[in-house]
N, C-alpha and C. Protein backbone atom coordinates (compact mmCIF):
# COMPACT_ATOMS: atom_id res chain seq x y z
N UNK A 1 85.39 76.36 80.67
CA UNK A 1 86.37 77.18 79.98
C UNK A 1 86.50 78.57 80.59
N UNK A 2 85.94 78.64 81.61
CA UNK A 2 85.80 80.18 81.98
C UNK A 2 86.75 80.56 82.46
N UNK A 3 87.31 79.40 83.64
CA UNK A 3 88.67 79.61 84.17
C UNK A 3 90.34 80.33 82.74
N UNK A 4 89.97 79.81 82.36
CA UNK A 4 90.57 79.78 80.97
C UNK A 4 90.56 81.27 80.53
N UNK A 5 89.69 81.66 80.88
CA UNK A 5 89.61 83.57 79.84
C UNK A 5 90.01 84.55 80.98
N UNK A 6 90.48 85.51 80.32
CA UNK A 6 91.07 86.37 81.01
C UNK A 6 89.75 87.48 80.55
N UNK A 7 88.80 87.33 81.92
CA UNK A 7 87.73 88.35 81.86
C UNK A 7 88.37 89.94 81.54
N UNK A 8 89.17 90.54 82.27
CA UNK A 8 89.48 91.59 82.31
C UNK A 8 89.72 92.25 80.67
N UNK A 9 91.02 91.30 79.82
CA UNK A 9 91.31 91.74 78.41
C UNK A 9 90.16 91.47 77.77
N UNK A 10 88.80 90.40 77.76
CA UNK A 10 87.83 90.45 77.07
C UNK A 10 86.80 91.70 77.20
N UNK A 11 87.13 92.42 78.61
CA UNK A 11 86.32 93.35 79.32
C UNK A 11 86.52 94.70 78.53
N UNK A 12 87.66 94.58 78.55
CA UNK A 12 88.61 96.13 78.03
C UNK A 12 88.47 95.82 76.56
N UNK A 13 88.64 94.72 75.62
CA UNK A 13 88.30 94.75 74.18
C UNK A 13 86.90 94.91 73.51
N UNK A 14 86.06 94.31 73.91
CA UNK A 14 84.89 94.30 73.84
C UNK A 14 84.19 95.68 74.39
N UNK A 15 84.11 95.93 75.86
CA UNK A 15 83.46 97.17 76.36
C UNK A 15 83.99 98.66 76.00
N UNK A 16 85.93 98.56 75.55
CA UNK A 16 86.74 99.80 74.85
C UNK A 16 86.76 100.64 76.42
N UNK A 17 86.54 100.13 77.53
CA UNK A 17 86.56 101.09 78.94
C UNK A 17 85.71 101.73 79.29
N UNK A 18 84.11 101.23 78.87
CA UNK A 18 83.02 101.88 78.90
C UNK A 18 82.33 100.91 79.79
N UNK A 19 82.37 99.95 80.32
CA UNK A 19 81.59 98.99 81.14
C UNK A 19 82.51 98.67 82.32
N UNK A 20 81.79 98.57 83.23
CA UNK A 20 82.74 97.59 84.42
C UNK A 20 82.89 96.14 84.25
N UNK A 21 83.49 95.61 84.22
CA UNK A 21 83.35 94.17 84.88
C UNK A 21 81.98 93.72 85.60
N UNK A 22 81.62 92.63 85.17
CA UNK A 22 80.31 92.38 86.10
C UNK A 22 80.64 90.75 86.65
N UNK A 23 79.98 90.47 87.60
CA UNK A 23 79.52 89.01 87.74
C UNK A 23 78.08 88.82 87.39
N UNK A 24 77.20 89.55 86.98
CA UNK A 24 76.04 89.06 87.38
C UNK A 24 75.30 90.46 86.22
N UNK A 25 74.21 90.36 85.45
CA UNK A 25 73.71 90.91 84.54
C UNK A 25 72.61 91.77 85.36
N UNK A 26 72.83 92.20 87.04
CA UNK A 26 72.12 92.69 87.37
C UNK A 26 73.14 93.66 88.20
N UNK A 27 72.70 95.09 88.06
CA UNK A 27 73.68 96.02 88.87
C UNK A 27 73.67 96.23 90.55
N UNK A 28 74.53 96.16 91.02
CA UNK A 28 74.83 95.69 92.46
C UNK A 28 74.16 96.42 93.15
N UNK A 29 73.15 97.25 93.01
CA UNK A 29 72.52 98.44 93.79
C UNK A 29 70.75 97.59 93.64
N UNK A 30 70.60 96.43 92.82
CA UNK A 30 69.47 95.88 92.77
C UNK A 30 69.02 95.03 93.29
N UNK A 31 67.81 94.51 93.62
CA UNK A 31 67.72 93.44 94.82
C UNK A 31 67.91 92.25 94.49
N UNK A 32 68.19 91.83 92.78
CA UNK A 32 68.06 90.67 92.19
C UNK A 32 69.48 90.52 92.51
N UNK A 33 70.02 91.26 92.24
CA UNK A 33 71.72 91.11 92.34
C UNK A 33 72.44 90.07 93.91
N UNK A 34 73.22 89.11 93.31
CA UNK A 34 73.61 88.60 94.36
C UNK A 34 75.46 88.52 94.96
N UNK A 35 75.43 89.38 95.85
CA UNK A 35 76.97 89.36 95.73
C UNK A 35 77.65 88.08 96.15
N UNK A 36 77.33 87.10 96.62
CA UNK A 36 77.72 85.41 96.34
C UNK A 36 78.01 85.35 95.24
N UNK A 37 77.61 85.42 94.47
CA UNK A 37 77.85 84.44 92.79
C UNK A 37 79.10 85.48 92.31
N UNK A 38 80.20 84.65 91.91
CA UNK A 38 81.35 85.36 91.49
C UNK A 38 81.50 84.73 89.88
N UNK A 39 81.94 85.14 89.26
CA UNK A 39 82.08 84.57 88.12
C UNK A 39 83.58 84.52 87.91
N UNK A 40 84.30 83.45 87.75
CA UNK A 40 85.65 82.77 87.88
C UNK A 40 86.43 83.26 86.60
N UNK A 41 87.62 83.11 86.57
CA UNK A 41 88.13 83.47 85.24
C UNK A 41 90.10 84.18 85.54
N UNK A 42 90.42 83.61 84.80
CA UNK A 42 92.23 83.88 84.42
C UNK A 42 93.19 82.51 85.22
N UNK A 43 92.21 81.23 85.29
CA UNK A 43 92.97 80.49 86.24
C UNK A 43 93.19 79.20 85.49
N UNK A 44 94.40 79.20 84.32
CA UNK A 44 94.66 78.49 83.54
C UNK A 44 95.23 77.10 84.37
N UNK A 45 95.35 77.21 85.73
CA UNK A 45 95.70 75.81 86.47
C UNK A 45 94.66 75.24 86.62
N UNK A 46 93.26 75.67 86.45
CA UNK A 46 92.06 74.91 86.72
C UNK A 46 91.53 74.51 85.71
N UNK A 47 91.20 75.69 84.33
CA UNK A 47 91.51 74.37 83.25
C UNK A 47 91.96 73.92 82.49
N UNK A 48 92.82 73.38 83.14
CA UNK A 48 94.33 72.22 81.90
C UNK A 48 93.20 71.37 82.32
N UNK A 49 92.90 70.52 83.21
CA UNK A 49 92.62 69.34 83.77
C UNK A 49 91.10 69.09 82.81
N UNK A 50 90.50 70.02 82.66
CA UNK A 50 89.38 70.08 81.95
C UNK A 50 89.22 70.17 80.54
N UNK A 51 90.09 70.93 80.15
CA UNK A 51 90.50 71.05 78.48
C UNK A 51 91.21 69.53 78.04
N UNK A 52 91.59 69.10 79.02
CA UNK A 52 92.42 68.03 78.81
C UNK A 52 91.07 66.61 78.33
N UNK A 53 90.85 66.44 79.42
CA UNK A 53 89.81 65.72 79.44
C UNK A 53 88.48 66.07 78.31
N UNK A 54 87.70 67.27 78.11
CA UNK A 54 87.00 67.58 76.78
C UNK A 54 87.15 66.65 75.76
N UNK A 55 88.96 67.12 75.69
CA UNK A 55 90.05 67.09 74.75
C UNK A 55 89.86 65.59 74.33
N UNK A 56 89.97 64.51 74.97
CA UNK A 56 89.91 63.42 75.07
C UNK A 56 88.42 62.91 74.74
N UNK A 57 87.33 63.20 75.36
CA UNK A 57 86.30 62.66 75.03
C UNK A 57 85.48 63.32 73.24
N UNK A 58 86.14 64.55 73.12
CA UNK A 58 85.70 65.16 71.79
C UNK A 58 87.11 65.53 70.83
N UNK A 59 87.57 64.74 70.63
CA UNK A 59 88.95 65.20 69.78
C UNK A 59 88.62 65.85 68.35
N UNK A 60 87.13 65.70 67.87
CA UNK A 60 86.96 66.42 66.97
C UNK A 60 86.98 68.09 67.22
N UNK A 61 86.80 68.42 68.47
CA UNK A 61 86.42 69.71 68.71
C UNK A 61 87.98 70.75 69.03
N UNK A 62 89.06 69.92 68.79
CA UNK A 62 90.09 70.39 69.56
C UNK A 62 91.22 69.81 68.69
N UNK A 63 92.71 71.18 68.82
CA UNK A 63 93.71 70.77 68.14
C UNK A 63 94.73 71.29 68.67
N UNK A 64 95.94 70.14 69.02
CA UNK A 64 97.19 70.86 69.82
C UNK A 64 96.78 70.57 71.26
N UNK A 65 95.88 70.17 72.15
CA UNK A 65 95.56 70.42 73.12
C UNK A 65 94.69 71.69 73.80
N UNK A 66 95.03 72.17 72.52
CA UNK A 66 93.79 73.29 72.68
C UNK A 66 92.10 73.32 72.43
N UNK A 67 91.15 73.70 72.84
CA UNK A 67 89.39 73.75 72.23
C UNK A 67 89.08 74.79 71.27
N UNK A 68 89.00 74.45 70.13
CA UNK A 68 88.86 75.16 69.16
C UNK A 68 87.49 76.05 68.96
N UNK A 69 86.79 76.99 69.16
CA UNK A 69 86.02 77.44 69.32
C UNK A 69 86.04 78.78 68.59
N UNK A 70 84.73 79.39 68.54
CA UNK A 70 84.50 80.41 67.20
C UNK A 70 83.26 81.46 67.88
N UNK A 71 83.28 82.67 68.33
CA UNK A 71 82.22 83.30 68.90
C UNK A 71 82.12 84.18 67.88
N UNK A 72 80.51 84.15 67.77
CA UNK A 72 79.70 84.74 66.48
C UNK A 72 79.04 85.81 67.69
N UNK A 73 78.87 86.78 66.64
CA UNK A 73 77.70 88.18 67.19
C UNK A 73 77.02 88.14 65.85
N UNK A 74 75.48 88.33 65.87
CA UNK A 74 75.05 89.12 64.38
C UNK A 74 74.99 90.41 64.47
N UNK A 75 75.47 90.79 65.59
CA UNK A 75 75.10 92.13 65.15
C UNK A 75 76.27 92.96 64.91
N UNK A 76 76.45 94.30 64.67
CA UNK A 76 77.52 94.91 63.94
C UNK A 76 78.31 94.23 64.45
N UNK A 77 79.56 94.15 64.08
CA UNK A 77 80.76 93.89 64.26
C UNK A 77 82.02 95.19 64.57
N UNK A 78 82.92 94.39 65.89
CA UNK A 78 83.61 95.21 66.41
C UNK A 78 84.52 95.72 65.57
N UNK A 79 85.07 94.77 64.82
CA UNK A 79 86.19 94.95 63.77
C UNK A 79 86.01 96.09 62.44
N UNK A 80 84.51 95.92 62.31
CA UNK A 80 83.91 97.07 61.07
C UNK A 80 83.72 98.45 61.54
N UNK A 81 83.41 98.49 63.15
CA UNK A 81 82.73 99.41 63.23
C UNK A 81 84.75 100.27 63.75
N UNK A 82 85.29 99.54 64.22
CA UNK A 82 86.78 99.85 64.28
C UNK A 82 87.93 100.77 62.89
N UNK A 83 87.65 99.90 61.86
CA UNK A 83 87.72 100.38 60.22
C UNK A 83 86.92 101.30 60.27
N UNK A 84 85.56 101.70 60.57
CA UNK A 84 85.06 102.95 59.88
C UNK A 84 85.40 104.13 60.53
């Protein structure tokens, strides 16, 4: 599903313009850090074919052709801390 998300608008909603974009949970100046590994994302031609198929083997999980899915945080919430 990754292809599927548009990293950038999750980047800018979530981080508010305080984080960069990352591929990798290690900062590029570190030795763990690997600039190979890219992390994919905004390429809704790559997954139709996959959503499709899910779609098919789990039809409970999905409606319209779409994957119905629900991301939980416990911790504060963006939306509350937005209201206050």
């Amino acid at each position: 599903l990754t292809y599927a998300t548009d990293r950038v608008l999750y980047a800018s909603l979530i981080g508010q313009g305080t984080s960069p974009l990352a591929d990798s949970m290690f900062h590029p100046s570190l030795i763990w850090n690997n600039p190979d590994v890219v992390q994919e994302g905004n390429m809704p031609e790559l997954a139709g074919p996959l959503v499709g198929s899910y779609c098919a083997d789990m039809p409970e999980n999905c409606s319209d052709g779409k994957v119905d899915m629900e991301l939980q945080y416990s911790g504060p919430s963006v939306v509350a801390t937005r209201i206050a």
